[in-house]
C-alpha atoms as a PDB file:
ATOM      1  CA  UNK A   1      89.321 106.022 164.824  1.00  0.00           C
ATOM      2  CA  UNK A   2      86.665 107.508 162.727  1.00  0.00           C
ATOM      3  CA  UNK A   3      85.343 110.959 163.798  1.00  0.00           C
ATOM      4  CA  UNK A   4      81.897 110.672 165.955  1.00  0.00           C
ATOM      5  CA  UNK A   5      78.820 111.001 164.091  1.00  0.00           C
ATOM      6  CA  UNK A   6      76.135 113.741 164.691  1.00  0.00           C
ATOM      7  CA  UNK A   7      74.131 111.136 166.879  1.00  0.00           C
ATOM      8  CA  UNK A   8      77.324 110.462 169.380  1.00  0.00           C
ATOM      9  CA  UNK A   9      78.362 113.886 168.890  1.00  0.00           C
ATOM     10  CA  UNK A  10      74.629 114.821 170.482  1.00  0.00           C
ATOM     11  CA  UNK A  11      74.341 111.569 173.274  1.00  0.00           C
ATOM     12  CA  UNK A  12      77.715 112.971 174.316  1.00  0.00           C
ATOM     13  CA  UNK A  13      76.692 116.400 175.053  1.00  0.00           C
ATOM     14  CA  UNK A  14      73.570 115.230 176.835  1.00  0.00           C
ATOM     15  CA  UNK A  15      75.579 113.240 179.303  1.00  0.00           C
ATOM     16  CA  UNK A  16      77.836 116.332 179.953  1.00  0.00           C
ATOM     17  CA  UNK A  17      74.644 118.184 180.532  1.00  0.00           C
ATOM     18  CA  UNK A  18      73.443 116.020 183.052  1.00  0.00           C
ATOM     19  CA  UNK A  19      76.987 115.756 185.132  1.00  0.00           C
ATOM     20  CA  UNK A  20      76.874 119.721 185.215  1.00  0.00           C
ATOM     21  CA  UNK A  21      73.222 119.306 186.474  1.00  0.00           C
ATOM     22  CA  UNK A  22      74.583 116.661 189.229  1.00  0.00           C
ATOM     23  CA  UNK A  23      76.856 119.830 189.951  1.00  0.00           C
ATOM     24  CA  UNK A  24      79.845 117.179 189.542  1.00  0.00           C
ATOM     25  CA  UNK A  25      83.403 117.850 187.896  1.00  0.00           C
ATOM     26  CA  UNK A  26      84.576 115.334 185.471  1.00  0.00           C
ATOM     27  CA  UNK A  27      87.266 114.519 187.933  1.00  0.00           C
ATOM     28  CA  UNK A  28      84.649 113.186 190.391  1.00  0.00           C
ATOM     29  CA  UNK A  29      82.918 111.280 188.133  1.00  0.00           C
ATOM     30  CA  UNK A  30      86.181 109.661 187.115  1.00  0.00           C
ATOM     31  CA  UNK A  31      86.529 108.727 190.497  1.00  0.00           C
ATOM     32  CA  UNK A  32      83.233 107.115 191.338  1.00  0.00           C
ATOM     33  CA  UNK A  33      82.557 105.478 188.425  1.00  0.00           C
ATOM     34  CA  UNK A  34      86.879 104.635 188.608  1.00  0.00           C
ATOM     35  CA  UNK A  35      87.796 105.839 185.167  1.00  0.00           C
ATOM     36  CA  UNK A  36      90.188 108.699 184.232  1.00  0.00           C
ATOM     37  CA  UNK A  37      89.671 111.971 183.320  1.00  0.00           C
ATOM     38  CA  UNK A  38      90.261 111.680 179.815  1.00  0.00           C
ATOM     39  CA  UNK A  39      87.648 108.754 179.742  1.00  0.00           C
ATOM     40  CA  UNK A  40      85.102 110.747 180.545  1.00  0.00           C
ATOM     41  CA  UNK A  41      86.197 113.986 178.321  1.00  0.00           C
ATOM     42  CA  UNK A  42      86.278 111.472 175.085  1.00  0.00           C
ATOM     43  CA  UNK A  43      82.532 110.243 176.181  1.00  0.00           C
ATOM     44  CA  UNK A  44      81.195 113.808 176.450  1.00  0.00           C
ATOM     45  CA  UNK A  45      83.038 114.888 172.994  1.00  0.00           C
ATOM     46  CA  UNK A  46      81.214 111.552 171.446  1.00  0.00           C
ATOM     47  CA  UNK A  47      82.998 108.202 172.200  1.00  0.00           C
ATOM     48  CA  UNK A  48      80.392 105.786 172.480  1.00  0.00           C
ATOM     49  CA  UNK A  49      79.656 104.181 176.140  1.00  0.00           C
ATOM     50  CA  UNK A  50      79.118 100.517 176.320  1.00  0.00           C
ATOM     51  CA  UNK A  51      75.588 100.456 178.241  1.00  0.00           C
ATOM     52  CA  UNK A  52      76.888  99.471 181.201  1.00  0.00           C
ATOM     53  CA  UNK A  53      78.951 102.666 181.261  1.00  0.00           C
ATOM     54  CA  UNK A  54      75.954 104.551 180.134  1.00  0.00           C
ATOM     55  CA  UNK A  55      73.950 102.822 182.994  1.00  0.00           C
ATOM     56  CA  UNK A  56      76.399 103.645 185.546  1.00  0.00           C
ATOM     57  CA  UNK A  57      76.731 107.316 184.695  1.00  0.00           C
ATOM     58  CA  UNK A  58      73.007 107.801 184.358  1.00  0.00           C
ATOM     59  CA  UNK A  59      73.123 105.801 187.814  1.00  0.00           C
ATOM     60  CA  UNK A  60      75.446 108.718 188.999  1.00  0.00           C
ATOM     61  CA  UNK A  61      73.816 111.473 187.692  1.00  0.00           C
ATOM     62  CA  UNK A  62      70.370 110.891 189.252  1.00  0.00           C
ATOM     63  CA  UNK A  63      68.862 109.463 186.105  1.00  0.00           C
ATOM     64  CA  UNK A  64      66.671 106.402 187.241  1.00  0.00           C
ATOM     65  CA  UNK A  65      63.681 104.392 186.274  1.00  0.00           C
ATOM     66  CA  UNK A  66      61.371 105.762 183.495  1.00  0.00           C
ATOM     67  CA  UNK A  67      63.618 109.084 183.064  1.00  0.00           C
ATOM     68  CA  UNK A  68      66.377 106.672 181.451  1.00  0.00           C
ATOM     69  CA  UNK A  69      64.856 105.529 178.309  1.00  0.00           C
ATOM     70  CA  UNK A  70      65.387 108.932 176.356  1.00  0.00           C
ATOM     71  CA  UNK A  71      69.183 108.155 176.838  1.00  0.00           C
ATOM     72  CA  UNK A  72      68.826 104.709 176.255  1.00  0.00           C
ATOM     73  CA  UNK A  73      67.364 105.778 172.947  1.00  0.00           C
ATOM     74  CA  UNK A  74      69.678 107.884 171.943  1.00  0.00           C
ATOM     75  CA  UNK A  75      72.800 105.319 172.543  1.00  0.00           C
ATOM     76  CA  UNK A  76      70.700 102.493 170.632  1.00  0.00           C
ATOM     77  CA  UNK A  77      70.701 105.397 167.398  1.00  0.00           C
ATOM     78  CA  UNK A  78      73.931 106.317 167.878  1.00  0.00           C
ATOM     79  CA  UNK A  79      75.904 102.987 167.631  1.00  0.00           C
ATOM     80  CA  UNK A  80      73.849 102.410 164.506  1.00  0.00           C
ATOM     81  CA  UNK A  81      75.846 101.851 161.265  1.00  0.00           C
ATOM     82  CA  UNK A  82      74.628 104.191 158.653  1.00  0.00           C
ATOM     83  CA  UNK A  83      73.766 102.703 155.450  1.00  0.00           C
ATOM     84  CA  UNK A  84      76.963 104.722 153.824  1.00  0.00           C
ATOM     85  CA  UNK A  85      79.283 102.510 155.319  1.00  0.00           C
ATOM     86  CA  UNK A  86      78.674  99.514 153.294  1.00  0.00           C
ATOM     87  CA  UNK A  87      79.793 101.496 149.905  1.00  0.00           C
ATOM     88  CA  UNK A  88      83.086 102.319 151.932  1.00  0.00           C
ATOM     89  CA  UNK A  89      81.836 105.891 153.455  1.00  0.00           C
ATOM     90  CA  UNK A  90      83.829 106.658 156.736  1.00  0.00           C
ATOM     91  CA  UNK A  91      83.652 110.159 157.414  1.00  0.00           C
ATOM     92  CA  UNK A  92      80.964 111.673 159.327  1.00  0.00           C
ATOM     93  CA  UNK A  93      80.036 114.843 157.066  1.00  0.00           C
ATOM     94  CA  UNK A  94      77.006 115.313 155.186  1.00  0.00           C
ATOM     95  CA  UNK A  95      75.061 112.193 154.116  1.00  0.00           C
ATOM     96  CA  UNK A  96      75.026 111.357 158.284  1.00  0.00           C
ATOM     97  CA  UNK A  97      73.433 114.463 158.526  1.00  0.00           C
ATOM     98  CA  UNK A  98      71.175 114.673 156.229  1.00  0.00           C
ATOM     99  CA  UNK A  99      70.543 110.844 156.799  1.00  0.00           C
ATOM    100  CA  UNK A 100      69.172 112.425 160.498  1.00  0.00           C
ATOM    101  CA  UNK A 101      67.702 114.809 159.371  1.00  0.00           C
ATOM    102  CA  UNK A 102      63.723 116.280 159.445  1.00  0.00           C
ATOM    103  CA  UNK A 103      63.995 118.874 157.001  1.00  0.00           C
ATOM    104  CA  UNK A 104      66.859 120.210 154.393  1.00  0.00           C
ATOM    105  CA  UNK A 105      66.158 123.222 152.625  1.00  0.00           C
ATOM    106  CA  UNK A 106      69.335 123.857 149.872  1.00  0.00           C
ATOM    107  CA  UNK A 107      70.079 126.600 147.851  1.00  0.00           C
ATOM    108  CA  UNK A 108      72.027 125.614 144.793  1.00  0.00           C
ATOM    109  CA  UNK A 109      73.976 128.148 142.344  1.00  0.00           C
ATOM    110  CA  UNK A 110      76.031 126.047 140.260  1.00  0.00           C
ATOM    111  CA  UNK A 111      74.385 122.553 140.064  1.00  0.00           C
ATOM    112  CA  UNK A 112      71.386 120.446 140.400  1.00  0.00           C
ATOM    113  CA  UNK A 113      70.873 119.756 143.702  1.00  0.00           C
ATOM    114  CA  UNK A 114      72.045 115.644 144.243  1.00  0.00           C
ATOM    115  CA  UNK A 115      68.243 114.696 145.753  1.00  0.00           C
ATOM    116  CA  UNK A 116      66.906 115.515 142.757  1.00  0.00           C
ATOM    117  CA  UNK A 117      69.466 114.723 139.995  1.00  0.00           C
ATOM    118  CA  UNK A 118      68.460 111.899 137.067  1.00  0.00           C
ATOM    119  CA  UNK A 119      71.479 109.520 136.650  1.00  0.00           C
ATOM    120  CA  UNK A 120      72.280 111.491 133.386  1.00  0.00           C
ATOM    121  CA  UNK A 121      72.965 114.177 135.102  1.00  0.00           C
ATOM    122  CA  UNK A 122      74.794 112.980 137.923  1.00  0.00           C
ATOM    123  CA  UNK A 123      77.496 111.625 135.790  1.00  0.00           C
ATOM    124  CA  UNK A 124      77.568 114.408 133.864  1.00  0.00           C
ATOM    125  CA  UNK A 125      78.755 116.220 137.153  1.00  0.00           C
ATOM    126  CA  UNK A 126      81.020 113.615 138.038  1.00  0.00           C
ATOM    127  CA  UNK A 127      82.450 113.967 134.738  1.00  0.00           C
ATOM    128  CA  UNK A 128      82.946 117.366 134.656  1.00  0.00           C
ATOM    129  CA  UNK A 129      85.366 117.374 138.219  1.00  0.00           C
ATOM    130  CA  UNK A 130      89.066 118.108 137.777  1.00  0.00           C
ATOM    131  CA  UNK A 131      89.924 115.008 138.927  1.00  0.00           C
ATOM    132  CA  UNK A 132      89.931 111.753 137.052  1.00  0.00           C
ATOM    133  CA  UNK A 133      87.296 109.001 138.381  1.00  0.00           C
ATOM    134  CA  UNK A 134      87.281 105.706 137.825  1.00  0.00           C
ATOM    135  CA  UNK A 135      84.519 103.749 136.670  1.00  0.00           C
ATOM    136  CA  UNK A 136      83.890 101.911 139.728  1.00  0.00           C
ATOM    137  CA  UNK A 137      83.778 105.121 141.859  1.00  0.00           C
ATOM    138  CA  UNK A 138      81.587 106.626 139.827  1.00  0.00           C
ATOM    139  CA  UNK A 139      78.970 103.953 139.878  1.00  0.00           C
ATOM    140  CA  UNK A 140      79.497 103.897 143.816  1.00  0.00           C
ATOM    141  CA  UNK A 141      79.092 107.596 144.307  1.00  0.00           C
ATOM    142  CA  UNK A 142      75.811 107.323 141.677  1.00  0.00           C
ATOM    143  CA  UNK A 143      74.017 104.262 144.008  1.00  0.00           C
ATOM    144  CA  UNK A 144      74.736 106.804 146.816  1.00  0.00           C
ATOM    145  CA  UNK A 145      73.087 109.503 145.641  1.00  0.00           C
ATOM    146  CA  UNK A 146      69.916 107.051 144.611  1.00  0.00           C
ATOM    147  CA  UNK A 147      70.036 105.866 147.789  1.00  0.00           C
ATOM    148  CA  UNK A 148      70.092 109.416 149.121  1.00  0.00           C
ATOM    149  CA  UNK A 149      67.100 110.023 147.334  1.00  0.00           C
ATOM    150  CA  UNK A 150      64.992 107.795 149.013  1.00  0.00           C
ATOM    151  CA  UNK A 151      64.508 109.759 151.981  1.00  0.00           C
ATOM    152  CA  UNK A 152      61.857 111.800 149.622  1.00  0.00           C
ATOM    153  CA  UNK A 153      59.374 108.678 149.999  1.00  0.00           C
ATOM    154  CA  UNK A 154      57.846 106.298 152.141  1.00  0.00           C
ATOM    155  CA  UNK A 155      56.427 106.385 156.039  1.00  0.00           C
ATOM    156  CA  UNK A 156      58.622 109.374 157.124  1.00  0.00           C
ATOM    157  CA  UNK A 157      59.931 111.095 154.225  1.00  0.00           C
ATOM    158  CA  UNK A 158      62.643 114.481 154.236  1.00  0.00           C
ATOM    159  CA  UNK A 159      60.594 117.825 153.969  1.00  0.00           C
ATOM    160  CA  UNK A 160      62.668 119.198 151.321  1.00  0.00           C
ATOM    161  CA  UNK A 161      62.857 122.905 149.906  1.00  0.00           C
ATOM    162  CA  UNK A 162      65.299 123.468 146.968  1.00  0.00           C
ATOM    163  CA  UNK A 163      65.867 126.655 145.360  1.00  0.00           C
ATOM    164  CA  UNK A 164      67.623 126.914 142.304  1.00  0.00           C
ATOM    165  CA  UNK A 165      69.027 129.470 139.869  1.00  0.00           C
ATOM    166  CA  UNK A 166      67.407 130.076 136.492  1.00  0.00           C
ATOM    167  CA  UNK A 167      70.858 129.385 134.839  1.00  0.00           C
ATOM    168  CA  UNK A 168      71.147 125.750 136.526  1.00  0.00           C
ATOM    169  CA  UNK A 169      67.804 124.962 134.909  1.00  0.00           C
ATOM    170  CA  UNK A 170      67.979 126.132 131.957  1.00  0.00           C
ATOM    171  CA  UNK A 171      71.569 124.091 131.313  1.00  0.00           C
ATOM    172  CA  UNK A 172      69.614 121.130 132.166  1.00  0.00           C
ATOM    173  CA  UNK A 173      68.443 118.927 129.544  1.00  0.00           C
ATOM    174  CA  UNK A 174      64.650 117.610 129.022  1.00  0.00           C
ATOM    175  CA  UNK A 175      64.948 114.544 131.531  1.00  0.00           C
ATOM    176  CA  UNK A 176      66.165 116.197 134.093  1.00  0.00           C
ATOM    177  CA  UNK A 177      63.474 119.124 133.390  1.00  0.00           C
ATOM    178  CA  UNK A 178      60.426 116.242 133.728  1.00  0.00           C
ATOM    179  CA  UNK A 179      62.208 114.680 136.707  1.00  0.00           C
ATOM    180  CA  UNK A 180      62.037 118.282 138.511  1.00  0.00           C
ATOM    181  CA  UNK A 181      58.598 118.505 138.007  1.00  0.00           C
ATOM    182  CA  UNK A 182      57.896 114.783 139.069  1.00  0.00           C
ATOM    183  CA  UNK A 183      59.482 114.661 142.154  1.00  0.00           C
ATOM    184  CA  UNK A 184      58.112 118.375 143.177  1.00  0.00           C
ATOM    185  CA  UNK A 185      54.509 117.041 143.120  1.00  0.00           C
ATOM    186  CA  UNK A 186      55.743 115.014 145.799  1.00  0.00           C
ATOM    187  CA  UNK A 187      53.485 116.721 149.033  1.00  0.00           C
ATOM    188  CA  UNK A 188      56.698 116.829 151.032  1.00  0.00           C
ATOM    189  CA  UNK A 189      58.965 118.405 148.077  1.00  0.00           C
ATOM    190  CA  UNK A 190      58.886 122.348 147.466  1.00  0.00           C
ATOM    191  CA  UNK A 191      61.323 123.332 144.286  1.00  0.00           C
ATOM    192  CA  UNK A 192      61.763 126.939 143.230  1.00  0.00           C
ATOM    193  CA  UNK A 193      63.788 128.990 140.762  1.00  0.00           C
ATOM    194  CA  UNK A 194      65.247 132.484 141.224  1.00  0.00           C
ATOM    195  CA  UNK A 195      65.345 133.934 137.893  1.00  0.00           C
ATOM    196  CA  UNK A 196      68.458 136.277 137.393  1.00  0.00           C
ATOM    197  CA  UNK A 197      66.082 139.021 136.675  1.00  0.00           C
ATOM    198  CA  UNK A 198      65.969 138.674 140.390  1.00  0.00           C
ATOM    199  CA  UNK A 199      69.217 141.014 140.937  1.00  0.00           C
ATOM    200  CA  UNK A 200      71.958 141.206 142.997  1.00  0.00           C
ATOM    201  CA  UNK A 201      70.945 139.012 146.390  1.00  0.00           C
ATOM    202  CA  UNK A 202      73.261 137.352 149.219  1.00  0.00           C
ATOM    203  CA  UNK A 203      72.840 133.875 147.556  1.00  0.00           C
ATOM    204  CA  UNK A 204      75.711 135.238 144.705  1.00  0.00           C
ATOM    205  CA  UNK A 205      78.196 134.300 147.592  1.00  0.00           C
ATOM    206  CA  UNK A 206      77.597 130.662 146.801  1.00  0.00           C
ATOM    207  CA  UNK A 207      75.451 127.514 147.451  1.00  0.00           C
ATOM    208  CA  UNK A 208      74.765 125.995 150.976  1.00  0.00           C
ATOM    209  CA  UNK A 209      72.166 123.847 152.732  1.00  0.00           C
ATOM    210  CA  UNK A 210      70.582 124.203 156.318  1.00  0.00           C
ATOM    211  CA  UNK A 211      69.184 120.777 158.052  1.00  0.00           C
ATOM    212  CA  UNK A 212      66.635 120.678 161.419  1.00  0.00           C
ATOM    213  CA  UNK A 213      67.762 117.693 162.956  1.00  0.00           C
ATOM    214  CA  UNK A 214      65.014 116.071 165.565  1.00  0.00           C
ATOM    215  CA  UNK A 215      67.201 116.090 168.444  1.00  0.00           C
ATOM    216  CA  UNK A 216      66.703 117.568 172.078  1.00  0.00           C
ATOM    217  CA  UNK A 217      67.389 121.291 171.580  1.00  0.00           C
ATOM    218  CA  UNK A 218      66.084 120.931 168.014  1.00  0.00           C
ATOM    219  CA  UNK A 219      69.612 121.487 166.561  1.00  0.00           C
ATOM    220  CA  UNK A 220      69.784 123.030 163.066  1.00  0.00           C
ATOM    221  CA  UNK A 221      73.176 122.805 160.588  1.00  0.00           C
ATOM    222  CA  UNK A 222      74.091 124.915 157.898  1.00  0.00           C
ATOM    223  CA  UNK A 223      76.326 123.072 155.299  1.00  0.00           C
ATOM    224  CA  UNK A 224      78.972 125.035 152.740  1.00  0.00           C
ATOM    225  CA  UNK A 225      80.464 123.220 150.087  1.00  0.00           C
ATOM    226  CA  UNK A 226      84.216 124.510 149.058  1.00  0.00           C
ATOM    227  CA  UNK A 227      86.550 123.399 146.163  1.00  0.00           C
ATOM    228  CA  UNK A 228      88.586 121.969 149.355  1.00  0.00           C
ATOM    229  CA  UNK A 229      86.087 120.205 150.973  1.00  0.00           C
ATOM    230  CA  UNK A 230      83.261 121.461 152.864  1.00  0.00           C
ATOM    231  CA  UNK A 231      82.103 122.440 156.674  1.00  0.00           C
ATOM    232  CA  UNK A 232      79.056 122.379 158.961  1.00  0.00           C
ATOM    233  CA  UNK A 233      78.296 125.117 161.286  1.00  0.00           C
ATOM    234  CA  UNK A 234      76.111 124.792 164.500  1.00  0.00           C
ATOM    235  CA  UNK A 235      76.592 128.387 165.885  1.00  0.00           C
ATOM    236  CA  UNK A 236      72.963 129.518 166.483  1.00  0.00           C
ATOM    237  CA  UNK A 237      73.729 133.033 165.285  1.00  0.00           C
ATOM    238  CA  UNK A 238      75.678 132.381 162.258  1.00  0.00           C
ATOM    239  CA  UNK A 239      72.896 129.278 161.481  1.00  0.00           C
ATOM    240  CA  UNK A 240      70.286 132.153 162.133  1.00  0.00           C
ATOM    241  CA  UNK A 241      71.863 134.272 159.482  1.00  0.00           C
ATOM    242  CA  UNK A 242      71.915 131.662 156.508  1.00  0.00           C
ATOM    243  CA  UNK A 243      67.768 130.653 157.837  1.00  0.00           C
ATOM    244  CA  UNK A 244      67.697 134.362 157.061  1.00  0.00           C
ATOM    245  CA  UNK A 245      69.360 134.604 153.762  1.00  0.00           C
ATOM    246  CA  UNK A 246      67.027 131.250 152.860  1.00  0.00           C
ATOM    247  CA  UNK A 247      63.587 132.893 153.530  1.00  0.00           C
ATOM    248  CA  UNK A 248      64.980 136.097 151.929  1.00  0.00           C
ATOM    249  CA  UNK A 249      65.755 133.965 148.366  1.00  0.00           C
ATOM    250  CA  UNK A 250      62.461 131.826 148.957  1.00  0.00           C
ATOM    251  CA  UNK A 251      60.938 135.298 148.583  1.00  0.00           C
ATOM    252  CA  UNK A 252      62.245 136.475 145.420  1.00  0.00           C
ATOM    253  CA  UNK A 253      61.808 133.267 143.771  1.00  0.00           C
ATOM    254  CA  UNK A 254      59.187 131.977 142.071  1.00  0.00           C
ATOM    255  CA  UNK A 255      56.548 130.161 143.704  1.00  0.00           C
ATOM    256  CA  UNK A 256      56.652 126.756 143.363  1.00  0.00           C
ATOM    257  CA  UNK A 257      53.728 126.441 141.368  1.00  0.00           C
ATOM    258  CA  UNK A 258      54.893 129.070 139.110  1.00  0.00           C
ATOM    259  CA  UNK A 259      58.328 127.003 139.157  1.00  0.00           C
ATOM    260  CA  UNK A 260      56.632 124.185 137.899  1.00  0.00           C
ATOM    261  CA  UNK A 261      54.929 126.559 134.709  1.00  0.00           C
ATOM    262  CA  UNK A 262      58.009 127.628 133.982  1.00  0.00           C
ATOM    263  CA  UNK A 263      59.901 124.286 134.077  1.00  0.00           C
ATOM    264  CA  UNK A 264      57.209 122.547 132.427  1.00  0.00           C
ATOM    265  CA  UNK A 265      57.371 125.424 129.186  1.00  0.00           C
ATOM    266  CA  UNK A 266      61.226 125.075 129.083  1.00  0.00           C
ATOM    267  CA  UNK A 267      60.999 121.582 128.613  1.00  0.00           C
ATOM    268  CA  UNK A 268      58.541 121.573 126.164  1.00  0.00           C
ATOM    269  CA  UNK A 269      61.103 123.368 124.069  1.00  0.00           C
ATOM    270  CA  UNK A 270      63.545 120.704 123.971  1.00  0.00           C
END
């Protein structure tokens, strides 16, 4: 069984919010709705309810009338399919998120960040990995990241902040350059490079991305790549310190208009 996503992940704790509300152990609830403990515990850690068990525990927890639709919502997004499962995407880890998401802000050290990549250079990147790809998954993991990238446009588009170091842009080549500045006079689109004259600063310790997801609680994720894999942290305080870190780099950056200057000069020396 595939992992929950962020949505079932978040319906789940609402419904264990509202049984400690009711002031009721999962062991009662088991017992007047008559399902078993571990029923309950898989719901509340993100196993999707059918609605009638969703309607009965609502029932049970004093949630009636008008006050239901907010969790009626919430199930109706969370047994959505995302679009990543028809190119063969199972796990739950960062295109789910960011799919959710309101606003990513991304801090990239070693490559172009994927929203903003031309083709050209996302198979370079592809090409350059360790590992041998086929074809085939190559071409699926490009229509991803296209597909990724249309969150940037149309009726509700991803407020997006990149900041990227002077040596990533300058190894880009002349498309990619022009495709930088197209996409950052988008009004929703802030890009910035942090020149190396810029010193020693926390973001030497690697790349990572924060997302504000618009969820009760107005969750926020910070997202670490590894050579292993990667991980997403929801710890407020640890979350806090990477928002920190982020406005901290934003600040010895250059603006984004003088971004653009200087993007727009380097590629008119190619």
């Amino acid at each position: 069984m595939a992992d929950p996503t962020f949505r079932q992940q978040r319906l789940g704790e609402a419904l264990q919010l509202l049984r400690e509300r009711a002031g009721m152990s999962q062991q009662q609830v088991a017992d007047r709705l008559l399902y078993n403990v571990p029923k309950v515990s898989r719901i509340e850690n993100g196993q999707l309810p059918d609605i009638h068990a969703l309607r009965a525990m609502l029932d049970l927890y004093g949630v009636i009338g008008d006050e239901e639709q907010p969790y009626i919502e919430m199930w109706e997004l969370a047994k959505e399919k995302g679009w990543w499962r028809a190119f063969g995407i199972d796990v739950q880890g960062y295109i789910s998120l960011e799919h959710d998401a309101s606003r990513v802000r991304e801090f990239q050290l070693g490559f172009i960040p994927g929203q903003v990549q031309t083709v050209r250079t996302m198979r370079s990147v592809f090409a350059g990995t360790t590992i041998q790809r086929s074809k085939k998954w190559i071409e699926n993991e490009i229509a991803i990241r296209q597909r990724r990238q249309q969150r940037l446009v149309g009726d509700n588009p991803l407020e997006y902040h990149a900041i990227i170091a002077e040596s990533v842009v300058r190894n880009s080549d002349r498309e990619q350059l022009l495709h930088l500045l197209d996409v950052g006079r988008l009004p929703n689109v802030t890009i910035q490079v942090l020149l190396e004259s810029a010193g020693s600063q926390d973001g030497q310790f690697g790349s990572f991305a924060l997302l504000d997801l618009p969820f009760a609680g107005d969750p926020k994720v910070l997202y670490i790549e590894h050579m292993a894999g990667s991980i997403h942290i929801e710890d407020p305080e640890r979350v806090k310190t990477a928002n920190l870190v982020f406005k901290h780099l934003s600040k010895l950056a250059m603006s984004h208009e003088e971004s653009a200057a200087w993007i727009e000069r380097l590629a008119a020396e190619r």
